[in-house]
N, C-alpha and C. Protein backbone atom coordinates (compact mmCIF):
# COMPACT_ATOMS: atom_id res chain seq x y z
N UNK A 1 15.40 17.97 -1.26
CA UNK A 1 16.80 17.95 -1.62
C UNK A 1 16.94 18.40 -3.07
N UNK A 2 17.67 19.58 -3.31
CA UNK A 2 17.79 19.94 -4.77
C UNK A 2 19.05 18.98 -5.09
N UNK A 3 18.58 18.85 -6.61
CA UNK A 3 19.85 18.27 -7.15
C UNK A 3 20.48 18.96 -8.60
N UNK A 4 21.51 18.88 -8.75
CA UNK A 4 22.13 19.53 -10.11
C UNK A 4 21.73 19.38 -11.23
N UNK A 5 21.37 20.38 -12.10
CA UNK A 5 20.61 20.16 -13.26
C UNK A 5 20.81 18.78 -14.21
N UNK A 6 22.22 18.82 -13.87
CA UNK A 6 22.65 17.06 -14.91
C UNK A 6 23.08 16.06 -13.90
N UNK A 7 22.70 15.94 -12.84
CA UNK A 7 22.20 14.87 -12.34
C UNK A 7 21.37 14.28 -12.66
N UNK A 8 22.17 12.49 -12.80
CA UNK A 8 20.75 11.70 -13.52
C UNK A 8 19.29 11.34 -12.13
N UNK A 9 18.65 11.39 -13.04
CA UNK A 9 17.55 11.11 -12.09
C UNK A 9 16.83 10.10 -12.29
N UNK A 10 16.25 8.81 -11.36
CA UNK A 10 15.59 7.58 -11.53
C UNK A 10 14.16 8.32 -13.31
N UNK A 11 14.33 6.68 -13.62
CA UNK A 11 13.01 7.08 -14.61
C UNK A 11 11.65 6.41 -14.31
N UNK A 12 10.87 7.58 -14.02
CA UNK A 12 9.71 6.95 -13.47
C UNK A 12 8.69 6.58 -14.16
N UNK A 13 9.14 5.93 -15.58
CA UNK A 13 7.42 5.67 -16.70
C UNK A 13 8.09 4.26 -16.41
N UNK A 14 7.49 3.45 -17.21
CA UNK A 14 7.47 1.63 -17.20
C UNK A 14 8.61 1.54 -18.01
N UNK A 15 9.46 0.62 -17.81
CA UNK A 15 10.26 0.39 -18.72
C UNK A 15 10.24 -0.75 -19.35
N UNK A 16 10.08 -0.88 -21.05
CA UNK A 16 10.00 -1.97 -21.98
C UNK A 16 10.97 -2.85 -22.25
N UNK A 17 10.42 -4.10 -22.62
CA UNK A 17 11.68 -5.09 -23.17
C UNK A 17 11.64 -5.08 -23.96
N UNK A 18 12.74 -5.23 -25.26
CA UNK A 18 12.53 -5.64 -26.69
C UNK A 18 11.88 -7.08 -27.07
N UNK A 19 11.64 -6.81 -28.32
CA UNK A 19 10.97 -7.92 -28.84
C UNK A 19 11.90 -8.79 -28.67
N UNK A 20 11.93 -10.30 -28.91
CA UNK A 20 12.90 -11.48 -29.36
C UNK A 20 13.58 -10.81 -30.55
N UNK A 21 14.30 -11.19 -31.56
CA UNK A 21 14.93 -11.37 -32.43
C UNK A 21 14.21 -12.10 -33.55
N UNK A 22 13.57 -13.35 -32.72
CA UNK A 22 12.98 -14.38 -33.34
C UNK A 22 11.47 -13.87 -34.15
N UNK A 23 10.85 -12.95 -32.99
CA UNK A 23 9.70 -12.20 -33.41
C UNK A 23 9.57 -11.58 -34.38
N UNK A 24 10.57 -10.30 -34.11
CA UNK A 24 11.13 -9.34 -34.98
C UNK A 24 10.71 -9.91 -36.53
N UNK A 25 12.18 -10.91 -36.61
CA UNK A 25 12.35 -11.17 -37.89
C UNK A 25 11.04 -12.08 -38.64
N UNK A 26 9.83 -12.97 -37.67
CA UNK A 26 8.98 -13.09 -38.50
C UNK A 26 7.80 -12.04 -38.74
N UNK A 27 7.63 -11.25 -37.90
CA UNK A 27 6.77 -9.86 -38.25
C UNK A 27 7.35 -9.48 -39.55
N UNK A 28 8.37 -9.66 -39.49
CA UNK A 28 9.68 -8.70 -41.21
C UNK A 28 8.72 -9.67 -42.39
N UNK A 29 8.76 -10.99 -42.24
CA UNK A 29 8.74 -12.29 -43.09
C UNK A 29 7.10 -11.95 -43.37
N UNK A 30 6.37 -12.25 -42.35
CA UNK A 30 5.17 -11.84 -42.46
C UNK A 30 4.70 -10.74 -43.38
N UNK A 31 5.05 -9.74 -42.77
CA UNK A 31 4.69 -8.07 -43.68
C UNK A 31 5.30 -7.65 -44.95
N UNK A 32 6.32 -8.89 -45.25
CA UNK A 32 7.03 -7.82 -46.33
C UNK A 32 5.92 -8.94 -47.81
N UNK A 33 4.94 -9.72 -47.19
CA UNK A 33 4.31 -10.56 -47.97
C UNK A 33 2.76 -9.61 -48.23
N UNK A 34 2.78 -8.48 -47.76
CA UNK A 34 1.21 -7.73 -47.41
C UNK A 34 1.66 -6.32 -48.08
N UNK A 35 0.68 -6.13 -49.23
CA UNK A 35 1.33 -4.87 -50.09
C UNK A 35 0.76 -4.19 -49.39
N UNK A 36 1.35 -2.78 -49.75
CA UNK A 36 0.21 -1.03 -49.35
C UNK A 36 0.23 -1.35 -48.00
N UNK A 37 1.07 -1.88 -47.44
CA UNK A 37 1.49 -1.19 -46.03
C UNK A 37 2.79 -0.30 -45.73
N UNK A 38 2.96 0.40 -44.80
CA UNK A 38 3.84 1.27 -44.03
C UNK A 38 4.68 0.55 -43.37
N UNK A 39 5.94 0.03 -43.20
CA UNK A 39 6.54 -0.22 -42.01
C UNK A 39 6.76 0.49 -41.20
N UNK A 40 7.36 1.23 -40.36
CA UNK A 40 8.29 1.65 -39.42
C UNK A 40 8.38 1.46 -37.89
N UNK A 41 9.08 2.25 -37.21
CA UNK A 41 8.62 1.99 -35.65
C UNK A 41 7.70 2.15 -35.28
N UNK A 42 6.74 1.97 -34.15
CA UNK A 42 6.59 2.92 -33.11
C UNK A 42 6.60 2.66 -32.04
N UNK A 43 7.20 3.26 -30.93
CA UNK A 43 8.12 3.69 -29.87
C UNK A 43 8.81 2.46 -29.40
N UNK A 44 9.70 2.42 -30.80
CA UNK A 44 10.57 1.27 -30.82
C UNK A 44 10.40 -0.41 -30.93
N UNK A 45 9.44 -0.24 -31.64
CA UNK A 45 9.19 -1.63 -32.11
C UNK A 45 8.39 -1.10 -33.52
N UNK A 46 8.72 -2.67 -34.07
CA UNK A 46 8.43 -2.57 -35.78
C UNK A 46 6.67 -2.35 -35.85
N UNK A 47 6.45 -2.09 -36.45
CA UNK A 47 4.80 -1.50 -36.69
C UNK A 47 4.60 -1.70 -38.30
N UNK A 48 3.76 -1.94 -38.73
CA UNK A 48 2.95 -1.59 -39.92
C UNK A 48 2.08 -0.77 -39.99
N UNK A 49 1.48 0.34 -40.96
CA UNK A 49 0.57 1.18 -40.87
C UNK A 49 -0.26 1.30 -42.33
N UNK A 50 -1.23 1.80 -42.51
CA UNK A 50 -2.09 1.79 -43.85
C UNK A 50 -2.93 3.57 -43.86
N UNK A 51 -3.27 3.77 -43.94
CA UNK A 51 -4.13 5.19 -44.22
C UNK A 51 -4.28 6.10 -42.80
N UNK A 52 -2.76 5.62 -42.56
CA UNK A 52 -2.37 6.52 -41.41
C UNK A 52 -2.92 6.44 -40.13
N UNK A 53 -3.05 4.71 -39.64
CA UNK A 53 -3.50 4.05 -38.64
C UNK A 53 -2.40 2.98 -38.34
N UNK A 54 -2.54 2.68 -37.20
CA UNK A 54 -1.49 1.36 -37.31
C UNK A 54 -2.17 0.11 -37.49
N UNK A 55 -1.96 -0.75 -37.94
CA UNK A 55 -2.60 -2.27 -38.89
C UNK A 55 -1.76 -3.23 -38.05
N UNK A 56 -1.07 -2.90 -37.27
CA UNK A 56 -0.54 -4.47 -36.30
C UNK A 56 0.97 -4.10 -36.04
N UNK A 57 1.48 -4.30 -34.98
CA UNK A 57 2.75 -4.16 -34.67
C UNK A 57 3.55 -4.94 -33.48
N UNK A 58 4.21 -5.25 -32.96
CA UNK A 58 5.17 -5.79 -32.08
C UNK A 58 5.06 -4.49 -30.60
N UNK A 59 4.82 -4.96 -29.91
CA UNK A 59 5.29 -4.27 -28.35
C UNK A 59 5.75 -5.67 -27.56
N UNK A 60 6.76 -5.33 -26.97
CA UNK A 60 7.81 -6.27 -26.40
C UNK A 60 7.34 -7.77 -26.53
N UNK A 61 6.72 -8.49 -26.09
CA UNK A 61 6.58 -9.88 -26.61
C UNK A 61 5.20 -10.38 -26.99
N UNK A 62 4.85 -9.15 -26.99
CA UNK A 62 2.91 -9.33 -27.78
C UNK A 62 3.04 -8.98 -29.04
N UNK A 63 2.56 -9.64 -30.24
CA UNK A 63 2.22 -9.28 -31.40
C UNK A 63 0.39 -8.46 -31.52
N UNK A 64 0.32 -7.39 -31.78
CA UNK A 64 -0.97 -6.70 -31.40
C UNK A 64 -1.32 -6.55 -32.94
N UNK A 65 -3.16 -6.24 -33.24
CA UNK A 65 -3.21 -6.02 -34.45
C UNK A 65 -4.67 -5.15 -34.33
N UNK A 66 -5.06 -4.59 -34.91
CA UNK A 66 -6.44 -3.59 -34.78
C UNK A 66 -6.88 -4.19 -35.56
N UNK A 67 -8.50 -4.25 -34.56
CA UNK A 67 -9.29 -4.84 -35.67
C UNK A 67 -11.11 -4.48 -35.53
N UNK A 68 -12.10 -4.14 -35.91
CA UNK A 68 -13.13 -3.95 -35.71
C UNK A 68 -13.98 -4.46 -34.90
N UNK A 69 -14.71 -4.05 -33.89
CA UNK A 69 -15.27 -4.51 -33.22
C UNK A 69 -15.92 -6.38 -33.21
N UNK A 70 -16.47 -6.56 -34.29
CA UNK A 70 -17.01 -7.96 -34.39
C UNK A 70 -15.95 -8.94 -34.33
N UNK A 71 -14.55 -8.33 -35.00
CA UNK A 71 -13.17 -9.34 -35.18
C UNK A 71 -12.78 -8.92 -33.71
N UNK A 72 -12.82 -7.77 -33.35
CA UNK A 72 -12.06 -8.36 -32.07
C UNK A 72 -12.99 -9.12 -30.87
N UNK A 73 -13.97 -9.10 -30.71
CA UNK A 73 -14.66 -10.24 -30.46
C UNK A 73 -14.45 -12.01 -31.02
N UNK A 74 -14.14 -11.95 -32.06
CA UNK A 74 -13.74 -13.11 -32.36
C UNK A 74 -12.69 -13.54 -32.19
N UNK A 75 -11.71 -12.64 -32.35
CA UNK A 75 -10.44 -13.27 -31.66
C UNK A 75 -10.21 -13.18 -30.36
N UNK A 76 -10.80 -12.50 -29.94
CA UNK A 76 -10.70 -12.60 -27.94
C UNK A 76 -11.56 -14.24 -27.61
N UNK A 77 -12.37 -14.28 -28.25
CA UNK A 77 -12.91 -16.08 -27.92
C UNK A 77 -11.80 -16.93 -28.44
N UNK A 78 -11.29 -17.18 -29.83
CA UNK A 78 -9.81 -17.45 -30.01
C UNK A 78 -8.68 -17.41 -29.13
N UNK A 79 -8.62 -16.55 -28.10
CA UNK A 79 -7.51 -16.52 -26.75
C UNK A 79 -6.83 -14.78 -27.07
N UNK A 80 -7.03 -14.00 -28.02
CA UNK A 80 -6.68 -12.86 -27.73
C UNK A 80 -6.78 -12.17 -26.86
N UNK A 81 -5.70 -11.64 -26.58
CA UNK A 81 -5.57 -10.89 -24.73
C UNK A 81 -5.61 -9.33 -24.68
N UNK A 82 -6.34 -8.33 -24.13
CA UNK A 82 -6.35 -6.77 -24.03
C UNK A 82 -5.31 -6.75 -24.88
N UNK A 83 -4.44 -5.71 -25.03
CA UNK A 83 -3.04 -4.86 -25.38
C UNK A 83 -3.35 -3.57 -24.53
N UNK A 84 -2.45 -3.78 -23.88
CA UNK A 84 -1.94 -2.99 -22.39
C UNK A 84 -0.77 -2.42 -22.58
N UNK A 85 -0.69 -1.29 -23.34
CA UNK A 85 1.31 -0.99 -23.20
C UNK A 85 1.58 -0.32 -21.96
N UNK A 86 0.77 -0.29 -21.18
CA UNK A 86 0.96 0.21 -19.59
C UNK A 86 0.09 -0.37 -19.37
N UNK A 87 0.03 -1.59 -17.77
CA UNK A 87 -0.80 -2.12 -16.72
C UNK A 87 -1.62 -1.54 -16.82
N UNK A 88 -3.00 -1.60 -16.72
CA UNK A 88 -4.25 -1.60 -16.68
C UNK A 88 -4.71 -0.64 -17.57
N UNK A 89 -3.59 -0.33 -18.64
CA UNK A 89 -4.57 1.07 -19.57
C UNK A 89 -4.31 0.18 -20.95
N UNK A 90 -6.37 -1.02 -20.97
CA UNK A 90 -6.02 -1.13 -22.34
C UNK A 90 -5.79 -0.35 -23.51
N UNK A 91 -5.85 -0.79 -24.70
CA UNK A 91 -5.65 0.17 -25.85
C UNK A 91 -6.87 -0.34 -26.55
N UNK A 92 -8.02 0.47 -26.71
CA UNK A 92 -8.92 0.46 -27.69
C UNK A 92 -8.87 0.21 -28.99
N UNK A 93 -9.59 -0.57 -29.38
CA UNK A 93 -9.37 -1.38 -30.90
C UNK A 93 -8.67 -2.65 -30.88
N UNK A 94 -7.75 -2.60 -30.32
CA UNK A 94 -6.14 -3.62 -30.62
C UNK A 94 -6.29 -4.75 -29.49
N UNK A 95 -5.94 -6.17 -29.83
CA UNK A 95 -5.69 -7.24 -29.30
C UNK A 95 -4.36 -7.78 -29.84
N UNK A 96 -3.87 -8.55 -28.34
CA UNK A 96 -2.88 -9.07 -28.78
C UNK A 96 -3.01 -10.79 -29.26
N UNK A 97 -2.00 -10.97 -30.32
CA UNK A 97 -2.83 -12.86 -31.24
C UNK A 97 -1.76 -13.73 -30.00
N UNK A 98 -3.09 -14.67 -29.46
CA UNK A 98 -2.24 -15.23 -28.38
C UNK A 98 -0.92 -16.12 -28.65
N UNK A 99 -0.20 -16.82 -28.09
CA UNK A 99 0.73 -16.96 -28.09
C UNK A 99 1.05 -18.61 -29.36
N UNK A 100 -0.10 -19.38 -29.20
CA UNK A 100 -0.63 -20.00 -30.15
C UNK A 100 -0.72 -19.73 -31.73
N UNK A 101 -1.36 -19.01 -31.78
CA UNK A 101 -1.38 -18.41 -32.90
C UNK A 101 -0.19 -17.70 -33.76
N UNK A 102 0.32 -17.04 -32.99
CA UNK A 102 1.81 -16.84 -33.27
C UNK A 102 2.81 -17.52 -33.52
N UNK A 103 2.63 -18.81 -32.21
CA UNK A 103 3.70 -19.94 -32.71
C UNK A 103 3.33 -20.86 -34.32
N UNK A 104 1.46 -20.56 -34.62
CA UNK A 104 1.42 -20.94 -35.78
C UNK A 104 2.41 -20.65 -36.77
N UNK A 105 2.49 -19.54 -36.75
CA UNK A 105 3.14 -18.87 -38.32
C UNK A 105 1.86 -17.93 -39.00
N UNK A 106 2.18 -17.75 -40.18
CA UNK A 106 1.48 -16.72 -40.83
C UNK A 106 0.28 -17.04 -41.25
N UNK A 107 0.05 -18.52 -41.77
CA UNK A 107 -1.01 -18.99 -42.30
C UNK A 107 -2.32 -18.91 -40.83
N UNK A 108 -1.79 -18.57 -40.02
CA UNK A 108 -3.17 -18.12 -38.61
C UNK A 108 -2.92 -16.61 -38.80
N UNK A 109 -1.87 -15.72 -38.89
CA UNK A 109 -1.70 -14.48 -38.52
C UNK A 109 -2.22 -13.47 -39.64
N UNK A 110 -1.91 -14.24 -40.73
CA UNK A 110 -2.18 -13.31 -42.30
C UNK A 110 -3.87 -13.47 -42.18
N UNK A 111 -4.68 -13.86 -42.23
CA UNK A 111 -6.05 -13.25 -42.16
C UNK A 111 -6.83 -12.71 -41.12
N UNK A 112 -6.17 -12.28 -40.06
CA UNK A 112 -6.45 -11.12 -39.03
C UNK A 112 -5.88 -10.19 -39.87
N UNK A 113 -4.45 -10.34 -39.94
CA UNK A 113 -4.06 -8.99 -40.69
C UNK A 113 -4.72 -8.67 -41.78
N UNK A 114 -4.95 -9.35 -42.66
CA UNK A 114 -5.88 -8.65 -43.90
C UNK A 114 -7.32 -8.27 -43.46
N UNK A 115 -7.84 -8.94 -42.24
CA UNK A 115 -9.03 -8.17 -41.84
C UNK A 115 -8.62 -6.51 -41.30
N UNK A 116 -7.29 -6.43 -40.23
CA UNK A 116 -7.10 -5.17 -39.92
C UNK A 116 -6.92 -4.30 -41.29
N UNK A 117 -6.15 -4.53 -42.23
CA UNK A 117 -5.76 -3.96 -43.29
C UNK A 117 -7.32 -3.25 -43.94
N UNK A 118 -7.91 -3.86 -43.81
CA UNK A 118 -9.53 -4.12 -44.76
C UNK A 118 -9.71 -2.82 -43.64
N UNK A 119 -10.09 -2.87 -42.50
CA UNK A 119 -10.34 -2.20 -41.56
C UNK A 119 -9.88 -0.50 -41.77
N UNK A 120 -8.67 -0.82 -41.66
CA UNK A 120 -8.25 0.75 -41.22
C UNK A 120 -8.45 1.13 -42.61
N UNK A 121 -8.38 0.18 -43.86
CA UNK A 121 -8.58 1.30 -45.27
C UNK A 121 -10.20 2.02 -45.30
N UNK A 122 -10.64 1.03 -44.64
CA UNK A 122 -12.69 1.70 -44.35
C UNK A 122 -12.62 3.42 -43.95
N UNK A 123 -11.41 3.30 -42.64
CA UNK A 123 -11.32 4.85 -41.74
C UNK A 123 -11.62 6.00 -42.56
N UNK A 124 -11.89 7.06 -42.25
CA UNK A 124 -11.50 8.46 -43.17
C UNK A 124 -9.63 8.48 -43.13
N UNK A 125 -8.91 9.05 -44.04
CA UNK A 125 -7.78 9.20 -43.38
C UNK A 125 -6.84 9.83 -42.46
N UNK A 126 -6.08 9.19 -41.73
CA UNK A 126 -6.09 10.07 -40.96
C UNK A 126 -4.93 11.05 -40.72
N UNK A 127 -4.93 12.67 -40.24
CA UNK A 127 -4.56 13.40 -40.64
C UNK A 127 -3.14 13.61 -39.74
N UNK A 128 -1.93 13.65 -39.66
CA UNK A 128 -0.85 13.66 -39.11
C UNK A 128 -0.62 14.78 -37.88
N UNK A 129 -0.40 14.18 -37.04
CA UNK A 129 -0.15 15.75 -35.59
C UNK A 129 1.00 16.40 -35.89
N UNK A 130 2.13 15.97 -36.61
CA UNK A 130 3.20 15.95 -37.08
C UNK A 130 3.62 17.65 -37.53
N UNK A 131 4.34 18.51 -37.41
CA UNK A 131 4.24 19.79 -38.37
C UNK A 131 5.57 19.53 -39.10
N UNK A 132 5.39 20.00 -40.32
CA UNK A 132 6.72 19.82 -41.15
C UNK A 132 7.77 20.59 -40.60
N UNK A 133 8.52 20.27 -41.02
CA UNK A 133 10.22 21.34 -40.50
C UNK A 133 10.49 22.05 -41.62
């Protein structure tokens, strides 16, 4: 069955929830306490970034953070869970801080993050896919 070029058509990728509000604004509280980071999105949720890696960010109600092999071993015994932004395709590097930990507050969350931070500044940097306009 053809259909008209601007006919809407179902969307067939996964569709995301936003973060809480509640999240949001302590990721804000959290990060704006951690110098020589990047804020911005990515693909619509708040992110932090450092030498052009991402250092921890929000996807719908997981707080995720990259971290080196030995840390993410340690926090997966801690209760950290894959980070999956699509069913069954984890994301290499990145765990999400279980739900515990989060309800801690910062004083559990701020020294993962300064381990990721420590982390991605180790990387070479990395170089943007981006072309200028």
């Amino acid at each position: 069955m053809d259909m008209p070029p601007d006919a809407e058509r179902p969307h067939a990728g996964p569709s995301f929830h936003k973060s809480s509000p509640e999240l949001v604004e302590q990721f804000g509280a959290v990060m704006s306490g951690i110098p020589g980071v990047e804020r911005r999105q990515m693909f619509g949720y708040p992110a932090a970034f450092a030498n052009g890696y991402m250092v921890t960010g929000l996807h719908q109600a997981n707080w995720v953070v990259r971290l080196p092999p030995d840390a993410l071993d340690e926090l997966a015994s801690a209760g950290g869970r894959p980070f999956e932004p699509m069913a069954g395709r984890p994301m290499t590097g990145y765990l999400a801080f279980p739900d515990a930990m989060v309800d801690a507050g910062e004083s559990e969350l701020r020294p993962w993050i300064e381990r990721s931070l420590a982390h991605v500044r180790s990387l070479p940097p990395k170089v943007s896919g981006r072309k200028s306009r």
